[in-house]
C-alpha atoms as a PDB file:
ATOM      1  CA  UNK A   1      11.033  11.504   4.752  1.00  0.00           C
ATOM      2  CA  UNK A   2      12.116   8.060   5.733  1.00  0.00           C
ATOM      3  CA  UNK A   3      13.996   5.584   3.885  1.00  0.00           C
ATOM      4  CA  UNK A   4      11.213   3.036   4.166  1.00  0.00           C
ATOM      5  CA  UNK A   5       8.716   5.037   1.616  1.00  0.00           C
ATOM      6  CA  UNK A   6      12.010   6.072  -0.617  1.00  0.00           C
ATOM      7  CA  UNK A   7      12.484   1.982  -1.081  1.00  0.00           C
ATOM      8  CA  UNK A   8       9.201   1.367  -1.959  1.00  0.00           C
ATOM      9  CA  UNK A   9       8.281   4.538  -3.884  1.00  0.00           C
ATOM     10  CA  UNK A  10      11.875   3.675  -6.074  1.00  0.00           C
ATOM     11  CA  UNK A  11      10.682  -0.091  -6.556  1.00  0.00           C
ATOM     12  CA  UNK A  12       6.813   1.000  -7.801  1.00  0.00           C
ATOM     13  CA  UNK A  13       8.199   2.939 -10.633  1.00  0.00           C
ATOM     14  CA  UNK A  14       9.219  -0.257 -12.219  1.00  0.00           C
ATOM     15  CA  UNK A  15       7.132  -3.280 -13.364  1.00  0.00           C
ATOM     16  CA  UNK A  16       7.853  -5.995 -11.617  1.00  0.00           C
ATOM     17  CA  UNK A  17       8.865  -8.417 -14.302  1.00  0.00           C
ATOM     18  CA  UNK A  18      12.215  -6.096 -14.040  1.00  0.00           C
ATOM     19  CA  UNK A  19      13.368  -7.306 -11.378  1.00  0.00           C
ATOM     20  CA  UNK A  20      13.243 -11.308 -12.636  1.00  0.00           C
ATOM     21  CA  UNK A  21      11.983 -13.211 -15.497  1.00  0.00           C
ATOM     22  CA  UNK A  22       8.566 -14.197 -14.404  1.00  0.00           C
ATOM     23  CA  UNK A  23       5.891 -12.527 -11.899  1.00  0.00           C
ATOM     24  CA  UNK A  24       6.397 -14.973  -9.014  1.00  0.00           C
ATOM     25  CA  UNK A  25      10.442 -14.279  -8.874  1.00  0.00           C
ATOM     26  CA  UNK A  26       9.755 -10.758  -9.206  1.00  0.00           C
ATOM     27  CA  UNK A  27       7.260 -10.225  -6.514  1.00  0.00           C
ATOM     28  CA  UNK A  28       9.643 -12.026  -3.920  1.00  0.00           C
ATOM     29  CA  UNK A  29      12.352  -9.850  -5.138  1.00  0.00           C
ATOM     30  CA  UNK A  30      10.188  -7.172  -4.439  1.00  0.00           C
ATOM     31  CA  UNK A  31       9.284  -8.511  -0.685  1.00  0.00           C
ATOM     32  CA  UNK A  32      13.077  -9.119   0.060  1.00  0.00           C
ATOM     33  CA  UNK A  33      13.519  -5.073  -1.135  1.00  0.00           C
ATOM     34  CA  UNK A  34      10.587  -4.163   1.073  1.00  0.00           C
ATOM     35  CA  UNK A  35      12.463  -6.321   4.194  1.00  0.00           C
ATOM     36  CA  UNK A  36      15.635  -4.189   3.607  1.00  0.00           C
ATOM     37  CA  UNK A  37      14.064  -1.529   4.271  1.00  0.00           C
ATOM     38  CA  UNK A  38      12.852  -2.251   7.124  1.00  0.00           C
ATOM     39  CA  UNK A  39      15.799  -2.933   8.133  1.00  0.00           C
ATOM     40  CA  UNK A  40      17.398   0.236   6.625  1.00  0.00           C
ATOM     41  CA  UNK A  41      14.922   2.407   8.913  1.00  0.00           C
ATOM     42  CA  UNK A  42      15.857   4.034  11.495  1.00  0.00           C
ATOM     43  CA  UNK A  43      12.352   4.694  12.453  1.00  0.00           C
ATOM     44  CA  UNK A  44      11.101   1.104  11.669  1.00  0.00           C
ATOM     45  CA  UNK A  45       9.163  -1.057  14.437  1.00  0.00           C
ATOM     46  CA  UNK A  46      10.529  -4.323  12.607  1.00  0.00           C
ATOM     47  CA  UNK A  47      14.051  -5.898  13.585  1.00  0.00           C
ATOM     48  CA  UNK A  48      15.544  -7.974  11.027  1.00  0.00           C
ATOM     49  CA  UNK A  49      14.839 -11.250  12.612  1.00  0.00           C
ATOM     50  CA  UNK A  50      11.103  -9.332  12.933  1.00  0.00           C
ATOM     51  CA  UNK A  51      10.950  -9.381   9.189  1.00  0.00           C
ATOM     52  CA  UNK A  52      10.976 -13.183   9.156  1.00  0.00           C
ATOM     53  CA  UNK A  53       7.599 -13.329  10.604  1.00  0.00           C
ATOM     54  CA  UNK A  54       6.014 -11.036   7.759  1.00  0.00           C
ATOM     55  CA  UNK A  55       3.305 -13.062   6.199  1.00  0.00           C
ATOM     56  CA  UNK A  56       1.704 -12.855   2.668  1.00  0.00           C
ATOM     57  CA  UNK A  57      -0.863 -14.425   0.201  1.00  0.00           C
ATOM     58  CA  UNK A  58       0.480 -16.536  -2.446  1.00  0.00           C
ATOM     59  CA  UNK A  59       0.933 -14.351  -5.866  1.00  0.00           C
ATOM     60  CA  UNK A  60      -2.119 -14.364  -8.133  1.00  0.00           C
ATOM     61  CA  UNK A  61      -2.018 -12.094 -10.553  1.00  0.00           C
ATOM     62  CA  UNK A  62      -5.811 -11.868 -10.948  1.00  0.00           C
ATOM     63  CA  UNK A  63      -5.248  -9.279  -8.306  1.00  0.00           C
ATOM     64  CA  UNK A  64      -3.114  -7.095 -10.667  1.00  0.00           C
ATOM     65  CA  UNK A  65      -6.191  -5.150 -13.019  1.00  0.00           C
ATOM     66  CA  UNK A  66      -6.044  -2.265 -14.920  1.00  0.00           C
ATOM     67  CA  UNK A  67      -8.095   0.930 -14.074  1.00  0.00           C
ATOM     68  CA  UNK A  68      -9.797   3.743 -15.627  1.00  0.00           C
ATOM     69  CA  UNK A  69      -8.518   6.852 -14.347  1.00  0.00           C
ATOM     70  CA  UNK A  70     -10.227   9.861 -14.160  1.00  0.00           C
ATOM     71  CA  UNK A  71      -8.150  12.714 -13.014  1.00  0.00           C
ATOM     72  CA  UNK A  72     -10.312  15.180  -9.926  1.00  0.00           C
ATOM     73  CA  UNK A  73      -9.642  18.535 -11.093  1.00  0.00           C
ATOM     74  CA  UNK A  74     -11.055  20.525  -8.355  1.00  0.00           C
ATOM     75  CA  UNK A  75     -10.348  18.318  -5.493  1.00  0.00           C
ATOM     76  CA  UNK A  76     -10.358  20.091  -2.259  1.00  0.00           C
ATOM     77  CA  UNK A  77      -7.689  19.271   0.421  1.00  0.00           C
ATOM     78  CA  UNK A  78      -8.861  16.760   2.992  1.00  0.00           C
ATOM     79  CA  UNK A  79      -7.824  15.855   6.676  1.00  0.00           C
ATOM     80  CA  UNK A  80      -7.525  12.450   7.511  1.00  0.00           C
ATOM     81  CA  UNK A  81      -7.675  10.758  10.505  1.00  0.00           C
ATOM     82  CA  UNK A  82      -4.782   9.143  12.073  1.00  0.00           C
ATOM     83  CA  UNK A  83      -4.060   6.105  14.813  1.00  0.00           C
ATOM     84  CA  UNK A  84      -2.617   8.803  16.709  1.00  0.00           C
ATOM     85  CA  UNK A  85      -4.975  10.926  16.483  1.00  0.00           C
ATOM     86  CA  UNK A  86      -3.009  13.145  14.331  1.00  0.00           C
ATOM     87  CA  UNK A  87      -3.891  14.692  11.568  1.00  0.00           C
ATOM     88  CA  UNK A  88      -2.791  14.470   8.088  1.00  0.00           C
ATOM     89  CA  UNK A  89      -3.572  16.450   4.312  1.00  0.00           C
ATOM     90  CA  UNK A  90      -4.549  14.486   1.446  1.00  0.00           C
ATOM     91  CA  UNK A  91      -5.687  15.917  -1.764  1.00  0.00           C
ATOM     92  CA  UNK A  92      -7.774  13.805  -4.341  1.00  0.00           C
ATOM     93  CA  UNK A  93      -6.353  13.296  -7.446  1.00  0.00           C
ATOM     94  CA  UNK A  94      -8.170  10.423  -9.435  1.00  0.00           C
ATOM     95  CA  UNK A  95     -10.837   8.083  -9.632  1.00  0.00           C
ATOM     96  CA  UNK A  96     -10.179   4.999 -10.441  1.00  0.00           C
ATOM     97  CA  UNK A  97     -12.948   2.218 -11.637  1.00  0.00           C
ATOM     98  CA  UNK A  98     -11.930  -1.176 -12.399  1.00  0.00           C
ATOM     99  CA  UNK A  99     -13.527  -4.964 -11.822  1.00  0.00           C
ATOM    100  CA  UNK A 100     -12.086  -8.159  -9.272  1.00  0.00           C
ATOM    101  CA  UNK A 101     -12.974 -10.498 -10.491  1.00  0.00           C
ATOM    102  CA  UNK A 102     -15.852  -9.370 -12.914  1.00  0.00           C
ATOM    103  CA  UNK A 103     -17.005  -7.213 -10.126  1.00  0.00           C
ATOM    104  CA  UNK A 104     -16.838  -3.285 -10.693  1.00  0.00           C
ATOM    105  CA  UNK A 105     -14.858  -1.607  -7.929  1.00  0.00           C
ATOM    106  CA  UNK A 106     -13.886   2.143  -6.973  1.00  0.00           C
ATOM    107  CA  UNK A 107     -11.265   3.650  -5.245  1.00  0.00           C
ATOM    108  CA  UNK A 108      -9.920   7.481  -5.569  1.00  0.00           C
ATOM    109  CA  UNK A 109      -6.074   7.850  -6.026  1.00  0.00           C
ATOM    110  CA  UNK A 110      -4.676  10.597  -3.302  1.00  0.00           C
ATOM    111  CA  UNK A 111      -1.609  12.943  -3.212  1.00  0.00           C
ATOM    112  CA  UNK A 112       0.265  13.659   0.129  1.00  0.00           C
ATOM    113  CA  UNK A 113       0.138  17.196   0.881  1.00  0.00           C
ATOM    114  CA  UNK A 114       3.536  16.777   3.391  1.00  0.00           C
ATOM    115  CA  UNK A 115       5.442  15.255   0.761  1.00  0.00           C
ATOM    116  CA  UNK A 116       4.731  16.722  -2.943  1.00  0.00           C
ATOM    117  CA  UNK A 117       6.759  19.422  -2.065  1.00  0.00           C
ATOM    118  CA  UNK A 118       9.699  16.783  -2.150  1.00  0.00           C
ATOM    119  CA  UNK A 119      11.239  16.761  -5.040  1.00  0.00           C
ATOM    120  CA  UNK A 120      11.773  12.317  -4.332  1.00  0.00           C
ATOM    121  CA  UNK A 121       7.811  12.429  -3.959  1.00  0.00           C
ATOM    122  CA  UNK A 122       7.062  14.611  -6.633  1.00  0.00           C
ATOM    123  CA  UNK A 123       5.118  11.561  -8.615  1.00  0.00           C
ATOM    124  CA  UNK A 124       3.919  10.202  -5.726  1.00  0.00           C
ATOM    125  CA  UNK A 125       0.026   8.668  -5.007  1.00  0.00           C
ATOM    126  CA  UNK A 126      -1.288   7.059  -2.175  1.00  0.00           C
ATOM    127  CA  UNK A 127      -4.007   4.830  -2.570  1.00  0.00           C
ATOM    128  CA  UNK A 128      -5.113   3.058   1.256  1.00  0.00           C
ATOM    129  CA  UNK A 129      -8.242   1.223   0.775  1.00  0.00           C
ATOM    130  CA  UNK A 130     -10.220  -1.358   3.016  1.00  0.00           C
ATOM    131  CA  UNK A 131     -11.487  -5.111   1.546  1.00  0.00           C
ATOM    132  CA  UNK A 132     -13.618  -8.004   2.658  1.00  0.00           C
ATOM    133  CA  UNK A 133     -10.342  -9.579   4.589  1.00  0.00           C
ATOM    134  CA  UNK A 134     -10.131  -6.864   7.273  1.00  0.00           C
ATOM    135  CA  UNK A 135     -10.013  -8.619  10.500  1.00  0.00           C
ATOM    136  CA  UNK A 136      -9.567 -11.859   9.446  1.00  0.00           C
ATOM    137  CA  UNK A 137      -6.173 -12.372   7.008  1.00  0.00           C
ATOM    138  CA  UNK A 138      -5.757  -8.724   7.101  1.00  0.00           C
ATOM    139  CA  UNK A 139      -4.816  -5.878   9.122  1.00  0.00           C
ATOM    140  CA  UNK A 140      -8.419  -4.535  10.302  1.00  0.00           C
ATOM    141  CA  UNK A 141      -7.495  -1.005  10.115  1.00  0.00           C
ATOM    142  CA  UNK A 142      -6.635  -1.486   6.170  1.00  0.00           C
ATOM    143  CA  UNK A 143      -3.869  -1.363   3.668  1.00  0.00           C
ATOM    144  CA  UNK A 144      -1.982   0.490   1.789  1.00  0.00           C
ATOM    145  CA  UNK A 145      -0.484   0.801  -2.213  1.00  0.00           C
ATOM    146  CA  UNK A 146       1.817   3.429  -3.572  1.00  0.00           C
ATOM    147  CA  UNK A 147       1.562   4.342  -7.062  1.00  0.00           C
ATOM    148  CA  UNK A 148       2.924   6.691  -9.594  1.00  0.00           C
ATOM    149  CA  UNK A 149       1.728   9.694 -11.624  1.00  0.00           C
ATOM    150  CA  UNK A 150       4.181   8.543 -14.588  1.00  0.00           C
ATOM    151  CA  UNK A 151       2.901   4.974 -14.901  1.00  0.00           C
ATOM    152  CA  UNK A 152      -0.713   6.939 -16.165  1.00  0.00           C
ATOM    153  CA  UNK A 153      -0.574   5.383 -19.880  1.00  0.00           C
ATOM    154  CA  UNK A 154      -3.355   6.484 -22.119  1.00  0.00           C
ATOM    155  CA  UNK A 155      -6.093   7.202 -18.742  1.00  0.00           C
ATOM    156  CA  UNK A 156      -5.426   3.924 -17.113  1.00  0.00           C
ATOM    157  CA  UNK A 157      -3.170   2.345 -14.506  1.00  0.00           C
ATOM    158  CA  UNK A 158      -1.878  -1.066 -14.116  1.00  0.00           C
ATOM    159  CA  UNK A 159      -2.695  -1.863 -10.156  1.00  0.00           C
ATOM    160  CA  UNK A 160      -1.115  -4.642  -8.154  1.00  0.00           C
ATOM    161  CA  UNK A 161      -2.472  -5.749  -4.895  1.00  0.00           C
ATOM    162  CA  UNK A 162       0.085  -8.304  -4.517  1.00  0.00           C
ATOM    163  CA  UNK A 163       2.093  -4.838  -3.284  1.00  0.00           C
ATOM    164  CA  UNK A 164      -0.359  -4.050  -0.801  1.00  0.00           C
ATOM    165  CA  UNK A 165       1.702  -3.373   2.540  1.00  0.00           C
ATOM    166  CA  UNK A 166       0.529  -2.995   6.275  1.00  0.00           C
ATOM    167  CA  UNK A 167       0.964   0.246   7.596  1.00  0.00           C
ATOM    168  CA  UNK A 168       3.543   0.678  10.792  1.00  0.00           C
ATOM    169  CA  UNK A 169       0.813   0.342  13.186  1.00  0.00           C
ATOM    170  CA  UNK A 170       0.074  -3.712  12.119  1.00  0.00           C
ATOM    171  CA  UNK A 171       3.107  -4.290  13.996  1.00  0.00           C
ATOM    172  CA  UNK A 172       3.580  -1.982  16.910  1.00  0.00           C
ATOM    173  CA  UNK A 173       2.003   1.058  18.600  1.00  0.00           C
ATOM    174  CA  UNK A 174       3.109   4.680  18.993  1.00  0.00           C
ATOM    175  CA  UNK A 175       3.249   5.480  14.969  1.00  0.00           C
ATOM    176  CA  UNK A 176       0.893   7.929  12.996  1.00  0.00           C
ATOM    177  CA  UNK A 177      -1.032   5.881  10.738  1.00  0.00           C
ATOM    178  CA  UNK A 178      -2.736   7.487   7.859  1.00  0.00           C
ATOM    179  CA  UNK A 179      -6.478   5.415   8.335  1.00  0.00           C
ATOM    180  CA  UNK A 180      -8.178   4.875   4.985  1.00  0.00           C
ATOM    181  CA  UNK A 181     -11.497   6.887   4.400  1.00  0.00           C
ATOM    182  CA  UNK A 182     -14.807   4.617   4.254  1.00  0.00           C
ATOM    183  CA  UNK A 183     -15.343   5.777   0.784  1.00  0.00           C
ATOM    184  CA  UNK A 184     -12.351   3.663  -0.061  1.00  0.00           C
ATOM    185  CA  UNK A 185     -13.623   0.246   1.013  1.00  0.00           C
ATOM    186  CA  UNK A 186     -13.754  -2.585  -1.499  1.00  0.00           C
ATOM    187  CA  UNK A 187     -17.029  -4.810  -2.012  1.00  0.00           C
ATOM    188  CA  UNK A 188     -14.493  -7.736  -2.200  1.00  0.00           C
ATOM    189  CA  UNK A 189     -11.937  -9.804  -0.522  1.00  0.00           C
ATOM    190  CA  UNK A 190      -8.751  -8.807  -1.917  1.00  0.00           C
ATOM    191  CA  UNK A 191      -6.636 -12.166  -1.519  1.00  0.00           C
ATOM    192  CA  UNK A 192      -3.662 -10.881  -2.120  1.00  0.00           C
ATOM    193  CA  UNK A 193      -0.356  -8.759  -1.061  1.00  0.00           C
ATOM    194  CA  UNK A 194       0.537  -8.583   3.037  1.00  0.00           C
ATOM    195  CA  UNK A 195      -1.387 -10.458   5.600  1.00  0.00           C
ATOM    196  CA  UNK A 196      -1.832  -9.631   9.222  1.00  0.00           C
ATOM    197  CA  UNK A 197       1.175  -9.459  11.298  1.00  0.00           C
ATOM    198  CA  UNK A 198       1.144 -12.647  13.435  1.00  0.00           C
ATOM    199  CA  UNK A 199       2.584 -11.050  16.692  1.00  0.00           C
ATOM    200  CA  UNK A 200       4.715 -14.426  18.299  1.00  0.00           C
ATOM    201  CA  UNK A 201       5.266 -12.640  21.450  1.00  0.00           C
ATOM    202  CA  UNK A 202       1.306 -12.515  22.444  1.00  0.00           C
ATOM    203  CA  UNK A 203       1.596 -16.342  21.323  1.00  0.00           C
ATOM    204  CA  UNK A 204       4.641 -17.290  23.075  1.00  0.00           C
ATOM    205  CA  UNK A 205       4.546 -19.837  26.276  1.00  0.00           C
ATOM    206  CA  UNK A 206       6.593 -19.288  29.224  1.00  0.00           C
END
């Protein structure tokens, strides 16, 4: 457990629009959180002066829709692929179908076999996905969301993609990176949430 997913997991359990009075206020609050912990981590490839170089889209919240959920019953245990070649147990939990921008779109919803058994992750979902900005704005090996089992209202969740976050291998090498299965790769360009990590040492001149 590290006390980079505790921030994060803490600050998804609330809507945004708690932490300020509009969405823009709220989703920097929520970026400053995410810096802390960064700088809270032990483990955490970013310095604080790092975290100044972290680069996002502007907020839009045509990137925050609301999906159908259908729960996988029977979902069988899967290994996933890591960047270090490691491997790590997901199980799938839901389906969820929802439209960008009038455009239907489906992802599936995953629980973390290493951490349910936590009682800090017992709500916890992981949803990684892929979108038409790989390579170019975004991290090419994809991004990540965290979500929550409680925040299931009636068979549909709210999802924000302003809170999509690079995984630890955007910035440096030698981490295990969960990397998104190709069934989980968006039709779109998903304009929103953390860019690529810029990297001003490789651009530095001596």
């Amino acid at each position: 457990m590290t006390k980079f997913f505790i921030y994060i997991f803490l600050i998804v359990v609330f809507p945004l629009k708690s932490f300020a009075q509009n969405y823009n206020d709220a989703l920097f609050a929520y970026r400053n959180v995410l810096k802390l912990a960064f700088v809270a981590n032990d483990n955490s490839p970013l310095t604080a002066e790092d975290t100044a170089n972290l680069r996002y889209f502007e907020p839009d919240e045509t990137y925050v829709v609301r999906a159908k959920v259908q729960l996988i019953k029977r979902g069988k245990i899967m290994p996933f692929n890591t960047s270090s070649n490691k491997i790590k147990y997901y199980k799938p939990y839901a389906r969820l179908d929802f439209e960008v921008n009038g455009k239907p779109q489906v992802l599936v919803l995953y629980e973390a076999q290493q951490l349910k058994k936590q009682k800090a992750y017992k709500h916890y979902l992981f949803l990684p996905f892929y979108d038409l900005t790989n390579y170019e704005q975004t991290y090419g090996m994809g991004r990540y969301l965290e979500l929550d089992k409680r925040n299931i209202v009636d068979g549909t969740l709210v999802i924000d993609f302003n809170k999509a976050y690079n995984p630890y291998c955007a910035y440096k090498g030698g981490y295990s990176c969960p990397i998104p299965p190709k069934e989980n790769t968006l039709s779109v360009s998903i304009l929103a949430g953390e860019q690529t990590y810029p990297h001003p040492e490789l651009n530095s001149v001596d």
